[in-house]
N, C-alpha and C. Protein backbone atom coordinates (compact mmCIF):
# COMPACT_ATOMS: atom_id res chain seq x y z
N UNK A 1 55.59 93.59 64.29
CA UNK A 1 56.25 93.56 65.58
C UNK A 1 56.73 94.98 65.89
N UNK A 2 56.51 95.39 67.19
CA UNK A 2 56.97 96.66 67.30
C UNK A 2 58.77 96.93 67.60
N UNK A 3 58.88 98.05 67.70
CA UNK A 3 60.32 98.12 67.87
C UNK A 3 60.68 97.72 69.17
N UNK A 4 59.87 97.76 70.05
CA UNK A 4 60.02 97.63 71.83
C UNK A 4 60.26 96.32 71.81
N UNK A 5 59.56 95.50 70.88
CA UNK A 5 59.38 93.78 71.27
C UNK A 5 60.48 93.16 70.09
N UNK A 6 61.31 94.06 69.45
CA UNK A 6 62.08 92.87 68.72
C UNK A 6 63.16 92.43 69.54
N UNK A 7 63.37 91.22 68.58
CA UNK A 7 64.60 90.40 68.88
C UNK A 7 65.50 90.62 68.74
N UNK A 8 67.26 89.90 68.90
CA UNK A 8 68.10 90.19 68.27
C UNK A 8 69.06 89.60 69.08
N UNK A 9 70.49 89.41 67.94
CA UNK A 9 71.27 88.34 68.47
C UNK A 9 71.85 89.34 69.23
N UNK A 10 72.56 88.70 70.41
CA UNK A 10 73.28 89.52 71.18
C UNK A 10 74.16 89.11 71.50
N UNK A 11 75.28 87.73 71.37
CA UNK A 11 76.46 87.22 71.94
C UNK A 11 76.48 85.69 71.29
N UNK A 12 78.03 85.90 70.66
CA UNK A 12 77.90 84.11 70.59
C UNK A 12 79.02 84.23 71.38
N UNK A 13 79.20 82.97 72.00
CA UNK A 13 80.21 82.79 72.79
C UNK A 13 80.96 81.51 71.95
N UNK A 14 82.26 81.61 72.24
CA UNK A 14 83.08 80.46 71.50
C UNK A 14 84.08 79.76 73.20
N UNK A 15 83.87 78.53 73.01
CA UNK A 15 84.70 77.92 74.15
C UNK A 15 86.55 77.20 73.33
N UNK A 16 87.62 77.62 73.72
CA UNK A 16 88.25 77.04 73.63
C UNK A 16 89.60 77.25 73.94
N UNK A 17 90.19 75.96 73.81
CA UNK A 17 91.80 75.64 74.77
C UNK A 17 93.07 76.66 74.04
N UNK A 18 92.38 77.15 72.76
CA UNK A 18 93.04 78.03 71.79
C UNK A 18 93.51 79.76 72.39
N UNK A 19 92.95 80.37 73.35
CA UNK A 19 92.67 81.54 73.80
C UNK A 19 93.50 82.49 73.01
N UNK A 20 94.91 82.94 72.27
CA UNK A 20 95.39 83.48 71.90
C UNK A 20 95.44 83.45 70.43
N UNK A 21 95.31 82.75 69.96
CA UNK A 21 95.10 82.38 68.74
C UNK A 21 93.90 82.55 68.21
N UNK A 22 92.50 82.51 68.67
CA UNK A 22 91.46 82.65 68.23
C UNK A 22 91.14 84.13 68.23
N UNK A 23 91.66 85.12 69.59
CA UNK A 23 91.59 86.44 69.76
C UNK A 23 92.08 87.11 68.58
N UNK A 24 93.36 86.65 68.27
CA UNK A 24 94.13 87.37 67.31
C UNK A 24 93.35 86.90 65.79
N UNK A 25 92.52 86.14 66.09
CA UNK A 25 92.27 85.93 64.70
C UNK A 25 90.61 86.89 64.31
N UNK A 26 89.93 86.84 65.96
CA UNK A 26 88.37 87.44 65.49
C UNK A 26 89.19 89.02 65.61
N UNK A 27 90.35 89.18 66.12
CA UNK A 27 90.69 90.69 65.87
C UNK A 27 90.83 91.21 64.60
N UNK A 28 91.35 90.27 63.63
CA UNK A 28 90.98 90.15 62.10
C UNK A 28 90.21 90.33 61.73
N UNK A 29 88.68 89.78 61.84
CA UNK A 29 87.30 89.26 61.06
C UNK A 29 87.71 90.87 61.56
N UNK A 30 87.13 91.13 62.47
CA UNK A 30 86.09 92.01 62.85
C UNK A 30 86.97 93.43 63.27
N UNK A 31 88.64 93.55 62.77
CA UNK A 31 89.81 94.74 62.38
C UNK A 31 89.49 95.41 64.18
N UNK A 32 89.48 95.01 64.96
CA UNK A 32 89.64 95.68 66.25
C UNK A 32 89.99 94.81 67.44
N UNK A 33 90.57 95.18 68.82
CA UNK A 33 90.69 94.63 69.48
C UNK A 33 89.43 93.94 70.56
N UNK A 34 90.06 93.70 71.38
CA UNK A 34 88.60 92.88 72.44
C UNK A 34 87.95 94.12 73.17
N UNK A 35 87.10 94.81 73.49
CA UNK A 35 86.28 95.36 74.03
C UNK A 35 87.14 94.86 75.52
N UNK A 36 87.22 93.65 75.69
CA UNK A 36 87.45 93.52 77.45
C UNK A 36 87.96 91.99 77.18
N UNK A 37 89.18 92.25 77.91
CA UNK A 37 90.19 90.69 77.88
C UNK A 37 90.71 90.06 79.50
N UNK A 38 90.30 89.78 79.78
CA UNK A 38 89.94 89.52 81.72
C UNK A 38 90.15 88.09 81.78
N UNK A 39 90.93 87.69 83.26
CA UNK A 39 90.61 86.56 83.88
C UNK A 39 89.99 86.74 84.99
N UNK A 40 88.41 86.08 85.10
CA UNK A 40 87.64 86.29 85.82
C UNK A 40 88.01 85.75 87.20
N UNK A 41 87.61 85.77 88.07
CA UNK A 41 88.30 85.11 89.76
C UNK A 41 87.68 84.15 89.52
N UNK A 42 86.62 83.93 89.24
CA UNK A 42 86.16 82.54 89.42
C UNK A 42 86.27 81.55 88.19
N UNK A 43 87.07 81.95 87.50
CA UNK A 43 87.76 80.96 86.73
C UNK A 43 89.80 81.00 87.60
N UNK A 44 89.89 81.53 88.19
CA UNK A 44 91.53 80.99 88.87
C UNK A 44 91.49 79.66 89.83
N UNK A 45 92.20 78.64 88.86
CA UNK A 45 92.56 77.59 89.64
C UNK A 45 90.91 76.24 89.54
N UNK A 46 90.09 76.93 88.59
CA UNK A 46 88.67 76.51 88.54
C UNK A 46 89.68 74.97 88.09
N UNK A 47 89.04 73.78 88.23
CA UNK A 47 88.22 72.43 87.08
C UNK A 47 87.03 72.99 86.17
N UNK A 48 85.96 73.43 86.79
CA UNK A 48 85.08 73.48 86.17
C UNK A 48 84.60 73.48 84.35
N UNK A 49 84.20 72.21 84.08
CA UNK A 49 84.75 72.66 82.65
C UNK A 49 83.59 73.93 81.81
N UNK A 50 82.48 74.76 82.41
CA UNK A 50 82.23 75.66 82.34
C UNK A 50 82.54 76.91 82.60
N UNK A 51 83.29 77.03 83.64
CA UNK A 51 83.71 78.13 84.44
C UNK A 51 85.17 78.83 83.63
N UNK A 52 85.02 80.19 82.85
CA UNK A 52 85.79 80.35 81.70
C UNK A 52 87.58 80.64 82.61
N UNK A 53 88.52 80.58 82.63
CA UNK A 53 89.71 80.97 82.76
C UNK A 53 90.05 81.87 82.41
N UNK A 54 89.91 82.27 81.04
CA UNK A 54 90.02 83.74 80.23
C UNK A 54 88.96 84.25 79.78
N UNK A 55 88.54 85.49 79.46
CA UNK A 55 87.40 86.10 78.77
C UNK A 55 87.68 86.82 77.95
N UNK A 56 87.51 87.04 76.43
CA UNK A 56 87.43 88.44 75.83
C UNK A 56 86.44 88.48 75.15
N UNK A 57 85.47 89.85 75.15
CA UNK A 57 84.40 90.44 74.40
C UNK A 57 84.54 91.44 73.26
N UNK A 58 84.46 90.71 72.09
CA UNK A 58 84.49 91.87 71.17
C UNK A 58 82.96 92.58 70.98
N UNK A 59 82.86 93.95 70.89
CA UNK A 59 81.62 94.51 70.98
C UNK A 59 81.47 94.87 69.44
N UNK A 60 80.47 94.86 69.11
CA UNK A 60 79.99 95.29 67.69
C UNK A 60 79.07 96.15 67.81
N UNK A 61 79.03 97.13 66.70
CA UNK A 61 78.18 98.70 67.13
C UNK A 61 76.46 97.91 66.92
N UNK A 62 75.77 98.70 67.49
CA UNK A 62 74.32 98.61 67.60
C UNK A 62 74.31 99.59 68.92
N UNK A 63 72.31 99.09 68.73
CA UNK A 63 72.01 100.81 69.37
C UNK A 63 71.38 100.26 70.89
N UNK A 64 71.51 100.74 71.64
CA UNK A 64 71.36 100.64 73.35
C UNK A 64 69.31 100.59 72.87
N UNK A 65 68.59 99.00 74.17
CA UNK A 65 69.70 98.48 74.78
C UNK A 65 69.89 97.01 74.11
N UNK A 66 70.51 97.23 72.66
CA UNK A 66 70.71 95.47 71.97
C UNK A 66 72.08 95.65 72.10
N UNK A 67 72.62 94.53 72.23
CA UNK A 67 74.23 94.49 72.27
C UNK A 67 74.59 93.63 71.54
N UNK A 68 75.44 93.71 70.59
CA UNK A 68 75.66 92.53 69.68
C UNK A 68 77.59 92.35 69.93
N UNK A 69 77.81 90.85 70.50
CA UNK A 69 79.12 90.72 71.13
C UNK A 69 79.84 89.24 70.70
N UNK A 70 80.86 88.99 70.23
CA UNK A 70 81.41 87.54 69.77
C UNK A 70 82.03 87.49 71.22
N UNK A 71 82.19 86.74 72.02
CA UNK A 71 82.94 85.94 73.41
C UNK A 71 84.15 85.12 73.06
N UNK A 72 85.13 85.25 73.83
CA UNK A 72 85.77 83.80 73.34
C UNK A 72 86.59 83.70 74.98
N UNK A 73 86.15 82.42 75.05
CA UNK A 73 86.22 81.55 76.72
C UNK A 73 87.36 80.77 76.87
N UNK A 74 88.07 80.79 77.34
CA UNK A 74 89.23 79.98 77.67
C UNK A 74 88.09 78.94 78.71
N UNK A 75 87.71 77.98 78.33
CA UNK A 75 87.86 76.90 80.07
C UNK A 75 88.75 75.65 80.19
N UNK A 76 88.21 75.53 81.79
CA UNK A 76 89.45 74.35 81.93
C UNK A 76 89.64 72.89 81.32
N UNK A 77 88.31 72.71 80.47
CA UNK A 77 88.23 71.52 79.94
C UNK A 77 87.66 71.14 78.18
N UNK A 78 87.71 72.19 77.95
CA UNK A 78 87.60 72.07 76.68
C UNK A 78 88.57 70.92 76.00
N UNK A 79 87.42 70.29 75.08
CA UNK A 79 88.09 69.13 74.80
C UNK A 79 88.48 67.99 75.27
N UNK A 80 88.12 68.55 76.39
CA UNK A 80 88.47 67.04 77.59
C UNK A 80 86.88 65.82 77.53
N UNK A 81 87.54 65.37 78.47
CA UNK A 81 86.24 64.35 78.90
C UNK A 81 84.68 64.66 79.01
N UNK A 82 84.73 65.83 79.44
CA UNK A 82 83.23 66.04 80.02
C UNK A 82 82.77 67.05 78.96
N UNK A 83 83.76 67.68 78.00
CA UNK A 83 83.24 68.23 77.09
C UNK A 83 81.52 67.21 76.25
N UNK A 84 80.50 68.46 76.18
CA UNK A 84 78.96 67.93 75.71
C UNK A 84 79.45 67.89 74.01
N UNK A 85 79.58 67.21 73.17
CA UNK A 85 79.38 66.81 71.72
C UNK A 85 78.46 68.08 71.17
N UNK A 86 77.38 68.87 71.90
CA UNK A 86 76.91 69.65 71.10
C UNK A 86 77.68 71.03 71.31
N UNK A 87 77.60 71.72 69.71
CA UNK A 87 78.17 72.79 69.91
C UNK A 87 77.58 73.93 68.84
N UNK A 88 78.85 74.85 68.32
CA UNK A 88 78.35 76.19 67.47
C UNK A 88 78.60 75.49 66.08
N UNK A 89 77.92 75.91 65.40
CA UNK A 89 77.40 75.20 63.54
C UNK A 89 78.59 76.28 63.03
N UNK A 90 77.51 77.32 62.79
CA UNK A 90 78.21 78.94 62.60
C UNK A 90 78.29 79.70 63.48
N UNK A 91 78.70 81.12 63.12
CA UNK A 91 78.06 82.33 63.34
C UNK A 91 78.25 83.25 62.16
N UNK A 92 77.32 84.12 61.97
CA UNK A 92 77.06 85.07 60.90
C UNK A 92 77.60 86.48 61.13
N UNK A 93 78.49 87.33 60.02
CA UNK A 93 78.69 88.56 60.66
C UNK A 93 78.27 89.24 59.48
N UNK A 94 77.57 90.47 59.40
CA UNK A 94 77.11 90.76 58.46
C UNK A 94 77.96 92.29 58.43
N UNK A 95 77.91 92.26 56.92
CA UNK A 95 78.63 93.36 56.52
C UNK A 95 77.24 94.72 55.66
N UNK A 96 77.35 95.89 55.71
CA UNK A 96 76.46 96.61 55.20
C UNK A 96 76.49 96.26 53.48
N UNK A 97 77.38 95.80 52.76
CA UNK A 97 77.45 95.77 51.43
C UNK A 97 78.07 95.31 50.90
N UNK A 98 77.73 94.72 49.75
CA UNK A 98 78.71 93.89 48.96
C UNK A 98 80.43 94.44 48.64
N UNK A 99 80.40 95.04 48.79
CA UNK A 99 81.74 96.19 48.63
C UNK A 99 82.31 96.35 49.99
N UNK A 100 82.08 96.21 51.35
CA UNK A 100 82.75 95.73 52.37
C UNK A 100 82.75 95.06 52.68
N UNK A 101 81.98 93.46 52.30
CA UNK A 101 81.99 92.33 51.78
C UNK A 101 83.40 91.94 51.36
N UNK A 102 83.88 92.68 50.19
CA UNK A 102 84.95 92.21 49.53
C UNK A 102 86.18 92.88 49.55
N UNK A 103 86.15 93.90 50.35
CA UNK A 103 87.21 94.83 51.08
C UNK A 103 87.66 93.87 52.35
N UNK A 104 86.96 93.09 53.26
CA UNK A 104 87.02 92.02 53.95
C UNK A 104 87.93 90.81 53.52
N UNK A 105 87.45 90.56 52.18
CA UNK A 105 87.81 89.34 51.50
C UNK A 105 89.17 89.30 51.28
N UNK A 106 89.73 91.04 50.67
CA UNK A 106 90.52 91.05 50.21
C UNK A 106 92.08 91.01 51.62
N UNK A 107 90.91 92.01 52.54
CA UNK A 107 91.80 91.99 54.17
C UNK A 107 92.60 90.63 54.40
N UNK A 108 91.85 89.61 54.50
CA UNK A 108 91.84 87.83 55.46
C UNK A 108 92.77 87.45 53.74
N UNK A 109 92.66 87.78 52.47
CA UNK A 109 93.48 87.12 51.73
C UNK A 109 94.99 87.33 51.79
N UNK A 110 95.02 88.81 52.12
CA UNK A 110 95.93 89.32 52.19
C UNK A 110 97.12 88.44 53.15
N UNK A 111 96.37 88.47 54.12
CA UNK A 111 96.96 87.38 55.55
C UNK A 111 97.33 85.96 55.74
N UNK A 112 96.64 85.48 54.13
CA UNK A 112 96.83 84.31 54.10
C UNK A 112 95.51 83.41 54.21
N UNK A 113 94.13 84.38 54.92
CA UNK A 113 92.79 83.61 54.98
C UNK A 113 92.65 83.45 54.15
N UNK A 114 91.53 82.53 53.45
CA UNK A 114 90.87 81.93 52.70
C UNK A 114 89.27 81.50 53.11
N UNK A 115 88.45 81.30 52.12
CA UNK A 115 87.13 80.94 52.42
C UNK A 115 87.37 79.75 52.23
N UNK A 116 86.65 78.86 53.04
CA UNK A 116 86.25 77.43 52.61
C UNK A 116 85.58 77.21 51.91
N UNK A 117 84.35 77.97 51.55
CA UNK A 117 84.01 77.85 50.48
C UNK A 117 82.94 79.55 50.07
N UNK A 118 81.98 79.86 49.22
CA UNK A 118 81.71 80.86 49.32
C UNK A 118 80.08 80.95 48.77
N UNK A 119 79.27 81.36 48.68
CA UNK A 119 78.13 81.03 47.93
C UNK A 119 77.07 82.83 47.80
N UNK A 120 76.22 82.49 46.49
CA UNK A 120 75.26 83.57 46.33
C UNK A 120 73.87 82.79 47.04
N UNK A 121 73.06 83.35 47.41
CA UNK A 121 72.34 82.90 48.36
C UNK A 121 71.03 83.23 47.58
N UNK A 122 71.12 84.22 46.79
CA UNK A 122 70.07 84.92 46.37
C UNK A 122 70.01 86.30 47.31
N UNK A 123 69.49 86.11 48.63
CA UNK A 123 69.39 87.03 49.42
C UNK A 123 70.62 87.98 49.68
N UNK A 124 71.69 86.94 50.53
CA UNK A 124 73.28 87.13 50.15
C UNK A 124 74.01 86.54 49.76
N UNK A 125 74.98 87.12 49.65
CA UNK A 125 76.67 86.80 49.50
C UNK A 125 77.39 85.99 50.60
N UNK A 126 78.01 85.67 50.36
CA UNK A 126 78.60 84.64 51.72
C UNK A 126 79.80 84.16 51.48
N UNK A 127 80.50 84.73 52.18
CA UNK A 127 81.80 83.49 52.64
C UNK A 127 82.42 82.85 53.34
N UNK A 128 82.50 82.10 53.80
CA UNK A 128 82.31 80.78 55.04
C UNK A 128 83.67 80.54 55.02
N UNK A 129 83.97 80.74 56.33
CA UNK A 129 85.65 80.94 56.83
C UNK A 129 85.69 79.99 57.62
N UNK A 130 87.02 78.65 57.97
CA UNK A 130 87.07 78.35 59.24
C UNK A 130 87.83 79.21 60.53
N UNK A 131 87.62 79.30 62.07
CA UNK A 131 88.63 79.95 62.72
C UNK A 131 89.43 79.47 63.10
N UNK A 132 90.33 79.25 63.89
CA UNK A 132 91.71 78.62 64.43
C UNK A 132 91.11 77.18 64.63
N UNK A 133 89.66 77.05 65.93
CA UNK A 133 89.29 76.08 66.06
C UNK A 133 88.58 75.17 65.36
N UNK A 134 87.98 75.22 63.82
CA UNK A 134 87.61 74.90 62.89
C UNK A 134 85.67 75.04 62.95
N UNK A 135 85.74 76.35 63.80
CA UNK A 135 84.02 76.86 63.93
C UNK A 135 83.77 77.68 62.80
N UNK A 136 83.14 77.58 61.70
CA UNK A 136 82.25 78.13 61.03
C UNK A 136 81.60 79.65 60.80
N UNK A 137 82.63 80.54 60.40
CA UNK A 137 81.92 81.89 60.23
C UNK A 137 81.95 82.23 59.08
N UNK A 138 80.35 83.14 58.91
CA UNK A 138 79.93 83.00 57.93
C UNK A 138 80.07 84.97 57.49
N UNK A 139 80.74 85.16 56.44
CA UNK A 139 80.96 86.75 56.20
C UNK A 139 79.83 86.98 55.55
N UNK A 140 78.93 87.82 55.27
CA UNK A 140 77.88 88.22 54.55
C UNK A 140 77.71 89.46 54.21
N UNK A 141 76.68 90.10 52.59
CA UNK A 141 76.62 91.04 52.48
C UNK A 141 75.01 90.39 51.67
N UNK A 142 74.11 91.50 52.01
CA UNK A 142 72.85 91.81 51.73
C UNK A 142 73.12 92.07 50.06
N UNK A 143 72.22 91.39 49.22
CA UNK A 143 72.77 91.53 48.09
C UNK A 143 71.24 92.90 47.62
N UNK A 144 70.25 93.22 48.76
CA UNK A 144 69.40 94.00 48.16
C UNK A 144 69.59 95.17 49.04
N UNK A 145 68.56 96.30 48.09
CA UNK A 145 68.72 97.68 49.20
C UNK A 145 67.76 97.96 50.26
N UNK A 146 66.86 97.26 49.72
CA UNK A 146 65.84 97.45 51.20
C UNK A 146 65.51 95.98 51.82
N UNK A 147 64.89 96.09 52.46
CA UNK A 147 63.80 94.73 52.97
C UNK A 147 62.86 94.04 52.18
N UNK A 148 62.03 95.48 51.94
CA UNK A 148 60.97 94.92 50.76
C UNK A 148 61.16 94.18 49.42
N UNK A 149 62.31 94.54 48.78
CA UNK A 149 63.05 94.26 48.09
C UNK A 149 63.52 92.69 48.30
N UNK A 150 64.30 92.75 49.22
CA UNK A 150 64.41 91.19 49.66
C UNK A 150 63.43 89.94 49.78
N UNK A 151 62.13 90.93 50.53
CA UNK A 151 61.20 89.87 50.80
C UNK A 151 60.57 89.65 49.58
N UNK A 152 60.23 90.62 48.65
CA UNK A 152 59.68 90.07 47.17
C UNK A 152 60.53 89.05 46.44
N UNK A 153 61.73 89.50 46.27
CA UNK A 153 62.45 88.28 45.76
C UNK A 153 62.81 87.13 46.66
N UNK A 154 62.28 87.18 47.98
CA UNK A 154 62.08 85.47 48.32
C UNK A 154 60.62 84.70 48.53
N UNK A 155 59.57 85.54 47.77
CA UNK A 155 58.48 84.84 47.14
C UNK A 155 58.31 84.79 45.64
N UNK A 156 59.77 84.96 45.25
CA UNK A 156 59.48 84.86 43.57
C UNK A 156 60.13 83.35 43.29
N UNK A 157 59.43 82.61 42.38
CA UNK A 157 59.66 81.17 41.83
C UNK A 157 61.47 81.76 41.72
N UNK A 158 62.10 82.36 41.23
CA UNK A 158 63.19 81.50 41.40
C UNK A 158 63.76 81.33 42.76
N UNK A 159 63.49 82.51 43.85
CA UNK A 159 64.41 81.88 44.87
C UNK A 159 63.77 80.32 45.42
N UNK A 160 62.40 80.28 44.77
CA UNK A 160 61.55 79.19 45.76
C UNK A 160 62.11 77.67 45.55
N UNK A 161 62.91 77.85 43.73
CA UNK A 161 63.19 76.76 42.95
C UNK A 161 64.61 76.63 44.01
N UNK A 162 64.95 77.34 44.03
CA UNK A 162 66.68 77.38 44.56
C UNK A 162 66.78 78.33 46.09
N UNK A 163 66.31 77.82 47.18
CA UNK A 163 66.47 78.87 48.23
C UNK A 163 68.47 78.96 48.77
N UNK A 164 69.00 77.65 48.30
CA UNK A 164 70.64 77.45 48.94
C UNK A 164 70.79 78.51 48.19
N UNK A 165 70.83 79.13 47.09
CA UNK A 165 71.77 80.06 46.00
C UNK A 165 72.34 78.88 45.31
N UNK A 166 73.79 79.31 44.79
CA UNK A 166 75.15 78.04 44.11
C UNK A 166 75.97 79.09 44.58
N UNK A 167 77.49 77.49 44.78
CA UNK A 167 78.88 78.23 44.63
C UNK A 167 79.73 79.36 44.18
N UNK A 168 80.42 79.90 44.39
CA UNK A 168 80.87 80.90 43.43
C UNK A 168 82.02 80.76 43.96
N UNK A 169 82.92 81.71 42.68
CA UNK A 169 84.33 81.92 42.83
C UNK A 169 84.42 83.42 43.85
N UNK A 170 84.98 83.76 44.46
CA UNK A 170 85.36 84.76 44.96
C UNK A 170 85.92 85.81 43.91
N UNK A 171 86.83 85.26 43.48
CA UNK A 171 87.96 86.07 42.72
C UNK A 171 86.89 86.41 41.12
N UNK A 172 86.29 85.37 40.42
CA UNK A 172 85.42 85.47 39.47
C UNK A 172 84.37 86.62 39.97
N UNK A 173 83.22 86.62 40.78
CA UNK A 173 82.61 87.03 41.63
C UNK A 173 82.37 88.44 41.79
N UNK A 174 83.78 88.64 42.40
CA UNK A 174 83.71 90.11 42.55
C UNK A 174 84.96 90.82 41.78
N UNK A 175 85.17 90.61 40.77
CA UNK A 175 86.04 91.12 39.57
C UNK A 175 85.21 92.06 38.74
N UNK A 176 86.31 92.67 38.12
CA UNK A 176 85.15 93.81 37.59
C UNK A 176 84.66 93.34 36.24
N UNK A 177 83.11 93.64 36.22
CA UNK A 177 81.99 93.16 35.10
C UNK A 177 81.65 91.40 35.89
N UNK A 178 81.68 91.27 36.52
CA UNK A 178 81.62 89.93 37.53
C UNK A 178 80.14 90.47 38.30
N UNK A 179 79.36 88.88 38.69
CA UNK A 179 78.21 89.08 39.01
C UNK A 179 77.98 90.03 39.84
N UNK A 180 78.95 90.40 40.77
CA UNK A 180 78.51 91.60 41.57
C UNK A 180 78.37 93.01 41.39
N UNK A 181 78.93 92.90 40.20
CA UNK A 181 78.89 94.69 39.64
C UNK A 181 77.46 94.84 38.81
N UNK A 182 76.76 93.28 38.85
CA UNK A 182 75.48 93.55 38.51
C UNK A 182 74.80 94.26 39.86
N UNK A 183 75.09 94.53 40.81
CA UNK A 183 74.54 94.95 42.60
C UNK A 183 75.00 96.39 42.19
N UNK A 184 73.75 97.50 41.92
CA UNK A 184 74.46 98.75 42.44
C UNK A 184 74.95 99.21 43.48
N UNK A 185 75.92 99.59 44.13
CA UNK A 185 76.08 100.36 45.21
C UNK A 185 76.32 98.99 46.46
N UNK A 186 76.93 97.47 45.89
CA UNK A 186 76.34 96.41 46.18
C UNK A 186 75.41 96.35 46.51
N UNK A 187 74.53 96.62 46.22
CA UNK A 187 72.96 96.04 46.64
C UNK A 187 72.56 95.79 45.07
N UNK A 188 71.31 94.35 45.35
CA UNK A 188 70.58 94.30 43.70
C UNK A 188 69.87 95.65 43.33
């Protein structure tokens, strides 16, 4: 695929009745404020249970023109009646390395976060946070240094036997002489 034609995520949006609480909390994940915190006009005085009331965009670096942005929507009905049953599983934020991986870990512990739970993936590292509203983010660090690297070890029999990874301790984990100090430079 060429570089002109790739893909790439560019925005999750989060809907909810939470607006202050969720801000202050992705200001955490992600150690900065909102890019842009607005009440749009056409959310003043809206019903609409699409039509957001509040807006803030946190921007995440990447290179023009991909934009990679978390949303979080105040609307008028979240949770209400007409709210649709389908929604966000996760979202993934990826960190360059196992070592700001756990500089992260140590940030959100500090505060009182916690992972819900945490896992080796083979590929990555992971630790699966709930947010205020109980949506699913997933912290990650690339446990290899290149691509190629990665993609060989996900055609080798063991990742094929085991593609989930297993559980891990955090604190076990990334302690020193702990599986991750098998990762040079965090990477395998």
């Amino acid at each position: 695929m060429s570089e002109s034609s790739r893909i790439g995520l560019s925005e999750v949006v989060l809907r909810t009745p939470h607006y202050e609480r969720l801000c202050r909390f992705y200001t955490e994940v992600l150690r900065q404020p909102p890019t842009l915190d607005m009440t749009p006009a056409s959310g003043v005085g809206t019903t609409d249970p699409d039509a957001p009331t509040r807006i803030a965009f946190f921007q995440l670096p990447g290179g023009f023109p991909y934009t990679q942005r978390i949303a979080v929507f105040e609307c008028a009905d979240v949770g209400g009646a007409q709210r649709s049953s389908v929604g966000l599983h996760h979202l993934q934020v990826r960190y360059p390395d196992l070592e700001r991986l756990y500089e992260q870990y140590l940030h959100l512990k500090a505060l009182g976060v916690l992972p819900a739970e945490a896992a080796n993936h083979g590929v990555a590292t992971s630790l699966y946070y709930r947010d205020p509203d109980g949506n699913k983010v997933e912290l990650s660090g690339m446990n290899f240094a290149t691509e190629e690297e990665m993609r060989a070890f996900m055609q080798s029999a063991e990742f094929q036997r085991n593609p989930d990874g297993y559980q891990i301790d955090p604190e076990e984990y990334f302690a020193p002489g702990g599986e991750a100090a098998a990762y040079s430079g965090g990477r395998r």
